[in-house]
Every structure is written in structure tokens, then in C-alpha cells.
Protein backbone atom coordinates (compact mmCIF):
# COMPACT_ATOMS: atom_id res chain seq x y z
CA UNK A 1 4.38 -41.89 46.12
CA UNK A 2 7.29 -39.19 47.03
CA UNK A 3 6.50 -35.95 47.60
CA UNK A 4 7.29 -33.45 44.45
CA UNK A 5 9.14 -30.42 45.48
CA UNK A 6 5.95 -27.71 44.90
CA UNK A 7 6.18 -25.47 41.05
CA UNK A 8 7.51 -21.89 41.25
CA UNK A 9 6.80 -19.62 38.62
CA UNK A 10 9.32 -17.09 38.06
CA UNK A 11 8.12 -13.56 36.00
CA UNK A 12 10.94 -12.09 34.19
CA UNK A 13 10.55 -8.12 34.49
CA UNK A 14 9.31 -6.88 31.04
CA UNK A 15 11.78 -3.93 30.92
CA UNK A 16 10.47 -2.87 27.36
CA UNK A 17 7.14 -2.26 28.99
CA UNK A 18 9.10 -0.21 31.97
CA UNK A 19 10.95 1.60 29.30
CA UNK A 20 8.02 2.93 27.51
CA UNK A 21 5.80 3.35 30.68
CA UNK A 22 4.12 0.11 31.03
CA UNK A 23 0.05 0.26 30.64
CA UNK A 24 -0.38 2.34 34.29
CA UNK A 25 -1.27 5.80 32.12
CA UNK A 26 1.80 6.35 31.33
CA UNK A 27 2.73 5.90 27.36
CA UNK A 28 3.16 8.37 25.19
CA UNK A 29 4.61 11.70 26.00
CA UNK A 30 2.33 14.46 24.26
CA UNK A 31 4.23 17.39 25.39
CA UNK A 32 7.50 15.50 22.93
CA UNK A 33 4.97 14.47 20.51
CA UNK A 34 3.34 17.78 20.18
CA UNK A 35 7.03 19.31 20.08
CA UNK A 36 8.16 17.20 16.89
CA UNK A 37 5.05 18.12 15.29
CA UNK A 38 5.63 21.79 15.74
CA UNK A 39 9.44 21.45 14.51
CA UNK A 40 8.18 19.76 11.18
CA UNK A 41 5.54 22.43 10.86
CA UNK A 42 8.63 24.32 11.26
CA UNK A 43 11.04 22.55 8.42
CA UNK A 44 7.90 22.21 6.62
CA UNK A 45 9.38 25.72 4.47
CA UNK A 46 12.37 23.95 4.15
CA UNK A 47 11.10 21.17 1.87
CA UNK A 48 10.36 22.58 -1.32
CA UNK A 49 14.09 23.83 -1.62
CA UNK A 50 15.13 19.93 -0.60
CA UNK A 51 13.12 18.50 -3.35
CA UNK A 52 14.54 21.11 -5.73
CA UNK A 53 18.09 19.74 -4.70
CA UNK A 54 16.87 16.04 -5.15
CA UNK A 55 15.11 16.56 -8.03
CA UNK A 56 18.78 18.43 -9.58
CA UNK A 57 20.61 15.47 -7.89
CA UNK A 58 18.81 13.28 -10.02
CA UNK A 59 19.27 15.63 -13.09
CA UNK A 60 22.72 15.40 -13.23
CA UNK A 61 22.99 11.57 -12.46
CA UNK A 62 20.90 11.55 -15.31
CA UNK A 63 23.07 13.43 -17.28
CA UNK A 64 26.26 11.66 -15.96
CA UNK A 65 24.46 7.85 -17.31
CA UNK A 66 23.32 9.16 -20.81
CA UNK A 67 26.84 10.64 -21.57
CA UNK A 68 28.67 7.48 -20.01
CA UNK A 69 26.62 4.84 -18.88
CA UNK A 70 28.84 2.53 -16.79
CA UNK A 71 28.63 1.10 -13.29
CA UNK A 72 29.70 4.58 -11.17
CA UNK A 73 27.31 6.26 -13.32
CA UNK A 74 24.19 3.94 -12.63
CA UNK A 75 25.21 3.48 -9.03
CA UNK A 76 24.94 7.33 -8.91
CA UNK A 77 21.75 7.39 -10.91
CA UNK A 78 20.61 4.41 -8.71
CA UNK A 79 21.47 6.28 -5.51
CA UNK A 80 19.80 9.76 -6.54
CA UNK A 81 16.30 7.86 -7.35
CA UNK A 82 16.77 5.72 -4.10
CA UNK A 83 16.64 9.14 -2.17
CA UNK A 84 14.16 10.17 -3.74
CA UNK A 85 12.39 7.68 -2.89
CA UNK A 86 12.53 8.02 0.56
CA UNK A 87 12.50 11.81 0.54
CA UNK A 88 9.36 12.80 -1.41
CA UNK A 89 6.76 11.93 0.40
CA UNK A 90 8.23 13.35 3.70
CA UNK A 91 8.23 16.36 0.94
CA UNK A 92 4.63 15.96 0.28
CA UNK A 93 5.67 14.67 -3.39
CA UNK A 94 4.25 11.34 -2.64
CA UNK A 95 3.55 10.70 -6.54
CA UNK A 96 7.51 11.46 -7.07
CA UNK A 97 8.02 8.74 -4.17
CA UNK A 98 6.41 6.35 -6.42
CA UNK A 99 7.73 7.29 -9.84
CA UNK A 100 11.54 7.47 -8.33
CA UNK A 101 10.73 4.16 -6.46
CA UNK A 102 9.83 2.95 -10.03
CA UNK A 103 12.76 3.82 -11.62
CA UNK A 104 15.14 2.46 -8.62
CA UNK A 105 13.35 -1.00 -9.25
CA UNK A 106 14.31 -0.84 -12.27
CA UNK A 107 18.05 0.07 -11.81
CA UNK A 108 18.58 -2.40 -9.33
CA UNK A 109 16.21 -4.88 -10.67
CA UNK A 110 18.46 -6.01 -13.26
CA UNK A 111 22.01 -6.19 -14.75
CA UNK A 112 21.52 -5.48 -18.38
CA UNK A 113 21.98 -2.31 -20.16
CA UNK A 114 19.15 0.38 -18.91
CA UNK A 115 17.24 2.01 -21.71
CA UNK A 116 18.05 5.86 -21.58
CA UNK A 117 14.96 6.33 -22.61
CA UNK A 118 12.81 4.48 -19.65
CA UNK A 119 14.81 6.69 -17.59
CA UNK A 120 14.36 9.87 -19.38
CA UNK A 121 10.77 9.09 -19.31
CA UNK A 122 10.78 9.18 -14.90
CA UNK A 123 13.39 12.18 -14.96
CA UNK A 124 11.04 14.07 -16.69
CA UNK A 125 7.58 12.62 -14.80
CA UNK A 126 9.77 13.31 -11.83
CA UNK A 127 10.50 16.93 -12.99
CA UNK A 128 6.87 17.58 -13.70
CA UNK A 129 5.45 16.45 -11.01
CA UNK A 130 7.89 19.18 -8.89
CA UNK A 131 7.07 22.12 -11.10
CA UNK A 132 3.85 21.89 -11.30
CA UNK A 133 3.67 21.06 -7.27
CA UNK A 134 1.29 17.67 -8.22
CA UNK A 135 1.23 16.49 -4.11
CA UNK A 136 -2.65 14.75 -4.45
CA UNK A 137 -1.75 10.98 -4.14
CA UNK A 138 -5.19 10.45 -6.70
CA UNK A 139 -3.76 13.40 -9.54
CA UNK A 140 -5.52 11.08 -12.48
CA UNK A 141 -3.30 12.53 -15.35
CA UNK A 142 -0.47 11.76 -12.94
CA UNK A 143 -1.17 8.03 -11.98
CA UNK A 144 -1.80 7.18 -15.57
CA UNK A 145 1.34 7.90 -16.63
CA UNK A 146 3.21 6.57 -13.17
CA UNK A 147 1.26 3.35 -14.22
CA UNK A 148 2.41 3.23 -17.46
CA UNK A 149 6.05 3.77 -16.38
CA UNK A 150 5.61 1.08 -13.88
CA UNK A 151 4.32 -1.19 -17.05
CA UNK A 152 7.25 -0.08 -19.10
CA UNK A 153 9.64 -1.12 -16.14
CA UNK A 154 7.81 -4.67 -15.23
CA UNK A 155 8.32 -5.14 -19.03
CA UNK A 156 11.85 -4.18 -19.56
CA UNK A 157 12.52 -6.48 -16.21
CA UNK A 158 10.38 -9.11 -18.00
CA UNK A 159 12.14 -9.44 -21.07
């Protein structure tokens, strides 16, 4: 039998593991993650006068659909509860994240005509929940009626 040429194994360099420091104690960087904390703690103020902007922003998309409800206008209204979305729970509105998120399913969820009054229904949940500063994730009064909205919406998308 011929002798085989002998097997060489050949590592390719992880460089995502050299990037982020590998597993020799390197890692995370406290000092940066201890900074970001501190400049949310910092923006932290800021948030209340955000989620009064979103929660306007949504307002008048509102207001724009119900007095002409055609595609700029529920792109617009689609786009303001999208946001929100994303935004309120950042904004300690985490309820609001859900009942927007509800809303933007429903919105996007379908092509038919949107029933104003679904979507009055989550502006005003929406509206509440800011006033009256509901940010506990298990407000009971609150979930009931996110849960019926979200009902309402699986419904309408149903039907």
C-alpha cells in the first residue's frame, strides 16, 4: 500500500471571538456598560414628554383616518401605532406597547375597511393608560380591556 500524504488540520482564526475579547477575561466592558446605564438614567426625564408626543402623534393620525380614511391616512395611522410600539416600553408604558402593537396588527393585518371604532377604542386605552401613568405590566383593569381589544382585533381579522 502507498504511503498517504499525513492530515493537516487548519484552524481558521475566530475573529468574532477576537473582536469581543475572546473567553481570556476579557468580555464585557463595565466601565461602557455602566456609562449607558447612567445616560438612560439620564434621558430617563426625557421620556414622559416623548410619550406625550407619541401618544399626540397618534391623536392626530387618528383624527386624519376618521375624517378621511384612505391609504395615506392609514399608512400614517399605521406608522404612529408602529412607533408606539416600539417606543413605550423603552418609556416604561409597556401596557401601551401592547395595546399600540394591537392596533398595528390590525392595520396591517388586513386590507379591508378598518372599523373607526376598533381604533377609537386603542386611541383612547392608549390615552388612558398615559394619563393615568398605568406602567405595571400586571394593571388587572388594564389587561382586561387590552385582552378584549386583542379579541376584538383577532375577530375583525377573522371575519
Amino acid at each position: 500500500m502507498a504511503r498517504q500524504k499525513p492530515i493537516e488540520l487548519f484552524m481558521p482564526p475566530n475573529m468574532l471571538k477576537a473582536k469581543v475579547g475572546g473567553g481570556t477575561g476579557g468580555g464585557l466592558d463595565m466601565a461602557a456598560i455602566k456609562r449607558a446605564e447612567t445616560a438612560m438614567e439620564s434621558l430617563k426625564g426625557e421620556f414622559a414628554g416623548w410619550a406625550a408626543q407619541d401618544v399626540q402623534k397618534l391623536e392626530a393620525a387618528r383624527g386624519r383616518f376618521a375624517k378621511t380614511p384612505d391609504a395615506d391616512a392609514r399608512a400614517a395611522l399605521l406608522r404612529a401605532a408602529h412607533d408606539m410600539k416600539g417606543q413605550a416600553a423603552t418609556f416604561d408604558y409597556p401596557l401601551i406597547a401592547r395595546t399600540a402593537g394591537s392596533l398595528s396588527k390590525m392595520i396591517h393585518d388586513t386590507t379591508k375597511p378598518i372599523p373607526l371604532g376598533l381604533v377609537d377604542a386603542h386611541v383612547s386605552a392608549i390615552h388612558v393608560i398615559y394619563r393615568d401613568k398605568v406602567m405595571d405590566a400586571s394593571n388587572k383593569v388594564a389587561l382586561v380591556l387590552i385582552e378584549e381589544l386583542e379579541a376584538q382585533v383577532a375577530a375583525f381579522l377573522a371575519a
